[in-house]
N, C-alpha and C. Protein backbone atom coordinates (compact mmCIF):
# COMPACT_ATOMS: atom_id res chain seq x y z
N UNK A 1 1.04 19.27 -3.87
CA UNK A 1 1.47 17.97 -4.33
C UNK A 1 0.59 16.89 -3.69
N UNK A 2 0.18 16.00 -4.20
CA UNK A 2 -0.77 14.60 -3.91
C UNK A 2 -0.03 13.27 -3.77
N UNK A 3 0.06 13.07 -2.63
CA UNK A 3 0.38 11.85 -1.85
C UNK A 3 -0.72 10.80 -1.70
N UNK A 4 0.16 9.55 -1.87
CA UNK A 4 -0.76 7.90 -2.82
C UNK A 4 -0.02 7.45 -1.23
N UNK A 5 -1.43 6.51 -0.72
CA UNK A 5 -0.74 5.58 0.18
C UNK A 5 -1.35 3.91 -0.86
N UNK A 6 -0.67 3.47 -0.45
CA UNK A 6 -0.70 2.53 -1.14
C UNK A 6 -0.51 0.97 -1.22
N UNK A 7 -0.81 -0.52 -1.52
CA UNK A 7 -1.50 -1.37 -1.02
C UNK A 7 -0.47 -2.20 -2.25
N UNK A 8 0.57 -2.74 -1.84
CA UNK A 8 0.55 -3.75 -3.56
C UNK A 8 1.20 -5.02 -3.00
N UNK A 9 0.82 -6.45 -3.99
CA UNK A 9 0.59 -7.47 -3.92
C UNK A 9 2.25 -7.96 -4.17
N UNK A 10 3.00 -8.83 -3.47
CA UNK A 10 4.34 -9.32 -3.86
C UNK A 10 4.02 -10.59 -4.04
N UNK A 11 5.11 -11.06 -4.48
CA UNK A 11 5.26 -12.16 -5.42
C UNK A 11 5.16 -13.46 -4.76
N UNK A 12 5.50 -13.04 -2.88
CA UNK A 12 4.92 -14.47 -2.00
C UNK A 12 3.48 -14.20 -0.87
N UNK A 13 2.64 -13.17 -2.31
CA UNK A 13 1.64 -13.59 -1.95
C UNK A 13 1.25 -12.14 -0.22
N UNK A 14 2.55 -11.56 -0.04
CA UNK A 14 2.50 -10.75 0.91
C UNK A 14 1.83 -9.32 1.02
N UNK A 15 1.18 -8.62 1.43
CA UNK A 15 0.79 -7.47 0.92
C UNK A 15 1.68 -6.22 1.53
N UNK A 16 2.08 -5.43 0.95
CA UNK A 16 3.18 -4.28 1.09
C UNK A 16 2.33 -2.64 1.20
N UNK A 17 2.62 -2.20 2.01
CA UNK A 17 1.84 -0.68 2.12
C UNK A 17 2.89 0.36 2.74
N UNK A 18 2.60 1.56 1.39
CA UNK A 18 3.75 1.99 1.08
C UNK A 18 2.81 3.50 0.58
N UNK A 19 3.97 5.25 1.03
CA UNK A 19 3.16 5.98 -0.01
C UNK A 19 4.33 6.87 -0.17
N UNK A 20 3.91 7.53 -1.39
CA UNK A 20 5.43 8.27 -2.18
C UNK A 20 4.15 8.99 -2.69
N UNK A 21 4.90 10.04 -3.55
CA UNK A 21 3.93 11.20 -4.86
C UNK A 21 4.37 11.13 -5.60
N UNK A 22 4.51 9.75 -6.48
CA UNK A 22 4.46 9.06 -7.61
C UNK A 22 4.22 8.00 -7.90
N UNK A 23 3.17 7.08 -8.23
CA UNK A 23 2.76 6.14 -7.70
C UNK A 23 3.08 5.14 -8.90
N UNK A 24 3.06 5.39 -10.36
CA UNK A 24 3.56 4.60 -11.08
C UNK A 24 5.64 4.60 -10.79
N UNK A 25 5.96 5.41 -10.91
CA UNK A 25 7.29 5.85 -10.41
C UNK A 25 8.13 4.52 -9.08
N UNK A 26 6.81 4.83 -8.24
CA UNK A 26 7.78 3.94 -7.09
C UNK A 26 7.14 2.83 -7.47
N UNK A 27 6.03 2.48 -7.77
CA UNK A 27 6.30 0.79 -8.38
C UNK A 27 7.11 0.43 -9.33
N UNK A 28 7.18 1.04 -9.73
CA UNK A 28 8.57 0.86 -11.37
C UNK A 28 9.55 0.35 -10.30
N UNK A 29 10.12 1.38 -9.29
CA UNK A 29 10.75 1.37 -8.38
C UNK A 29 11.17 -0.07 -7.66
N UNK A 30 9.77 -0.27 -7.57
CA UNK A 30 9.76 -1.64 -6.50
C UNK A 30 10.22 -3.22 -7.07
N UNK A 31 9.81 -2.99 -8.62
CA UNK A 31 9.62 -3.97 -9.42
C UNK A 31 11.15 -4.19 -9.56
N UNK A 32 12.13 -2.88 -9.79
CA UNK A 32 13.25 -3.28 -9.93
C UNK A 32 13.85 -3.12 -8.75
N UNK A 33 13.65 -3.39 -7.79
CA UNK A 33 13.97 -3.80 -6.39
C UNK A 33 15.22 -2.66 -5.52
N UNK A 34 14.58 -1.36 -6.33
CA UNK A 34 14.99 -0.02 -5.27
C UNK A 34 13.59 0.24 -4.73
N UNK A 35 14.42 0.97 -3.46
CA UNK A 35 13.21 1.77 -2.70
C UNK A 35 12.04 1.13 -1.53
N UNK A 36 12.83 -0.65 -1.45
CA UNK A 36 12.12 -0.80 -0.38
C UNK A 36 12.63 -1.73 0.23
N UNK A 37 13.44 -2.32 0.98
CA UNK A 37 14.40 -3.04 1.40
C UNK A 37 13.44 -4.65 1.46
N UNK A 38 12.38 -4.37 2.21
CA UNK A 38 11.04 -6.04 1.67
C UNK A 38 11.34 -6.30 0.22
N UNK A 39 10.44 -5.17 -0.67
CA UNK A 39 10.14 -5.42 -1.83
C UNK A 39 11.96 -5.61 -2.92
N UNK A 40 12.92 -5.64 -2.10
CA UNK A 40 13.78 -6.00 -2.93
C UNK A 40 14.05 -7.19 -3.19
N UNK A 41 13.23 -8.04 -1.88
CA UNK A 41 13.39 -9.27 -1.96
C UNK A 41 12.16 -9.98 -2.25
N UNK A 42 10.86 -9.32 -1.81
CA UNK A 42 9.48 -9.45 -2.03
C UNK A 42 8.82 -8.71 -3.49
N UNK A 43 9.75 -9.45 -4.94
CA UNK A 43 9.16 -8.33 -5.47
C UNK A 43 7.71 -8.25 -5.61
N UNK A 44 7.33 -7.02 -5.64
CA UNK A 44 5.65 -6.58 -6.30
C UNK A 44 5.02 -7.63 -7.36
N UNK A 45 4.04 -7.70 -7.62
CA UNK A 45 3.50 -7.88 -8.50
C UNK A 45 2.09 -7.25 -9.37
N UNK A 46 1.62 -6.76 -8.03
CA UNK A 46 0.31 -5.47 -9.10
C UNK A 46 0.21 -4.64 -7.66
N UNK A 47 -0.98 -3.58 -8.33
CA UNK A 47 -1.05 -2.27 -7.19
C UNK A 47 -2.34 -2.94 -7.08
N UNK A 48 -2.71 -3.08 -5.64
CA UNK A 48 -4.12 -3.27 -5.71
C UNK A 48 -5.25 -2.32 -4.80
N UNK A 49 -4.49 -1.24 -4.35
CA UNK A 49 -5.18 -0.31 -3.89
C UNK A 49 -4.21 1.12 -3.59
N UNK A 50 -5.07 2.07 -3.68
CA UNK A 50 -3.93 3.28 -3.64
C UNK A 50 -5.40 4.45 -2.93
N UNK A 51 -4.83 5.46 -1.91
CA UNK A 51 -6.10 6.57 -1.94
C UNK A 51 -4.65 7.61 -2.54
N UNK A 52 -5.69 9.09 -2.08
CA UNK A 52 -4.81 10.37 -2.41
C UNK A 52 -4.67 10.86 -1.47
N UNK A 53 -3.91 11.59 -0.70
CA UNK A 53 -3.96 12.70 0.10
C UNK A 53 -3.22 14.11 -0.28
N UNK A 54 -3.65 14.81 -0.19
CA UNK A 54 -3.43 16.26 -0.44
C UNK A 54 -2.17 16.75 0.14
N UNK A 55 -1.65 15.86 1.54
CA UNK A 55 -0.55 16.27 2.03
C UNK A 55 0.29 15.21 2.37
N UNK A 56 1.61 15.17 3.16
CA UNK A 56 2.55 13.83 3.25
C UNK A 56 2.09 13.34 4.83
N UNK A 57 1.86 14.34 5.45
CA UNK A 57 1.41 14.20 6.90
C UNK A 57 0.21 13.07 6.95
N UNK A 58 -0.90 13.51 6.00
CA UNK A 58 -1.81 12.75 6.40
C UNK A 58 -1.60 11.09 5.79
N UNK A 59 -0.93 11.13 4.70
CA UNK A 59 -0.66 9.69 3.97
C UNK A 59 0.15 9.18 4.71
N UNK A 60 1.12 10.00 5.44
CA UNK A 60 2.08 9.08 6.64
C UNK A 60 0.74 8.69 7.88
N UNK A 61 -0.01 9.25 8.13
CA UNK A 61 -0.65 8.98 9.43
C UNK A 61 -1.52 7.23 8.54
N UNK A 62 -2.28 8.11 7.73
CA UNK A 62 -2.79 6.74 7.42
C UNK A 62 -1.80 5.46 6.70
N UNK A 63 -0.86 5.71 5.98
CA UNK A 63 -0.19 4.24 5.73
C UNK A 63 0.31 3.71 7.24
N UNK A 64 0.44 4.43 7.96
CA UNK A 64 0.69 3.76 9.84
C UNK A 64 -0.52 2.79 9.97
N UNK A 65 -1.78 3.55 9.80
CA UNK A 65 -2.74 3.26 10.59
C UNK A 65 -2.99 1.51 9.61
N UNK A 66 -2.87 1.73 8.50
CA UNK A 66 -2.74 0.61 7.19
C UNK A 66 -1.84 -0.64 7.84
N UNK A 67 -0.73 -0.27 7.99
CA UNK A 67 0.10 -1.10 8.34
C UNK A 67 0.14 -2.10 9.73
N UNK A 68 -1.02 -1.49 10.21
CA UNK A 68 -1.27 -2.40 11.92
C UNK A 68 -1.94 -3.30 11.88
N UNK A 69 -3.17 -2.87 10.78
CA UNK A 69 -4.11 -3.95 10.06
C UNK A 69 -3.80 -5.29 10.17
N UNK A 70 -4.72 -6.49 10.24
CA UNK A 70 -4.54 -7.43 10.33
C UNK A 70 -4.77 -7.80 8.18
N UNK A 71 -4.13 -8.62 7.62
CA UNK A 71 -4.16 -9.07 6.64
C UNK A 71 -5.30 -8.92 6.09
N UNK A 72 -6.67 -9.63 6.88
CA UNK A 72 -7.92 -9.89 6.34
C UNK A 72 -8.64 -8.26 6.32
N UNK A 73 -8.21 -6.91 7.32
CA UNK A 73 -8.85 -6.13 7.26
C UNK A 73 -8.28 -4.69 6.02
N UNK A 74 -6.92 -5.08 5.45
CA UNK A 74 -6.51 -5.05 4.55
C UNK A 74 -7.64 -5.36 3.09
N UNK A 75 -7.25 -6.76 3.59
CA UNK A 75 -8.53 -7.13 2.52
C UNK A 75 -9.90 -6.53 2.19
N UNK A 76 -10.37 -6.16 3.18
CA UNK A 76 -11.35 -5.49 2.92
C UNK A 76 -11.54 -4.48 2.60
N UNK A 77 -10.55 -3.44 2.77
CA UNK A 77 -10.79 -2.41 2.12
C UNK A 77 -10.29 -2.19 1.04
N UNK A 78 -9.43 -3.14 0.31
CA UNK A 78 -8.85 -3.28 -1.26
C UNK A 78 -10.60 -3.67 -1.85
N UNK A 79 -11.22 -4.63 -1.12
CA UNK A 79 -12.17 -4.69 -1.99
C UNK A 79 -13.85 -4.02 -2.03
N UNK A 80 -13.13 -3.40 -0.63
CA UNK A 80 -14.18 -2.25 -0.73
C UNK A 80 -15.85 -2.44 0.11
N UNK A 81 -15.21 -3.76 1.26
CA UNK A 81 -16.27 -3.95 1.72
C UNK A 81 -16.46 -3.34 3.54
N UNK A 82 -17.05 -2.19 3.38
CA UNK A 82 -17.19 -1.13 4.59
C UNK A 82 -17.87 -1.94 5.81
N UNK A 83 -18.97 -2.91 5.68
CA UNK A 83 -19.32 -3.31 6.44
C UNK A 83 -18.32 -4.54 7.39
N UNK A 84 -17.47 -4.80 6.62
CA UNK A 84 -16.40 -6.27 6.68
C UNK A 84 -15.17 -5.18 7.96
N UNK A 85 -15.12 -3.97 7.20
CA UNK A 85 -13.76 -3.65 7.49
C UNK A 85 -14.23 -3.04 8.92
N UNK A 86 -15.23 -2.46 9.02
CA UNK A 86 -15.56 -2.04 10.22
C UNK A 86 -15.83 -2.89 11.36
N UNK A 87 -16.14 -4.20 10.92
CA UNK A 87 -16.14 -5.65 12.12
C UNK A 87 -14.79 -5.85 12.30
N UNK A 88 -14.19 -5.63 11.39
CA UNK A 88 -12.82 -6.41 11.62
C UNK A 88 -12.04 -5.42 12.53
């Protein structure tokens, strides 16, 4: 089974990181405000980054490691800039 960690944009602008093994599923999820006690009040508004992992172990290690992130280094890796994210 393939585990999504995952990166999505709420509605004040907040960024939410989150992973399940269904990734359209738990945003459906989010949008109608099960499944994440923030996003019930923060709803979603788009996915703006997602990887895969092969197992739940490793998508739990990395949505941790996601979640310590400072905002801007977030940012950088939604947009994919390696040199940015590694200064930051």
């Amino acid at each position: 089974m393939k585990w999504h960690v995952y990166i999505l944009e709420c509605s004040n602008k907040a960024l939410y990181t989150g992973v399940t093994n269904n990734l359209n599923r738990r945003f459906e999820d989010h949008k109608k405000g099960f499944g994440g006690h923030y996003t019930s009040y923060n709803r979603p508004v788009k996915i703006l980054y997602s990887e895969i992992y092969q197992n739940r172990s490793k998508a739990l290690k990395r949505e941790a490691q996601i979640k310590g992130w400072t905002r801007e280094k977030k940012l950088a890796l939604i947009i994919g800039d390696l040199a940015l994210l590694k200064i930051l």
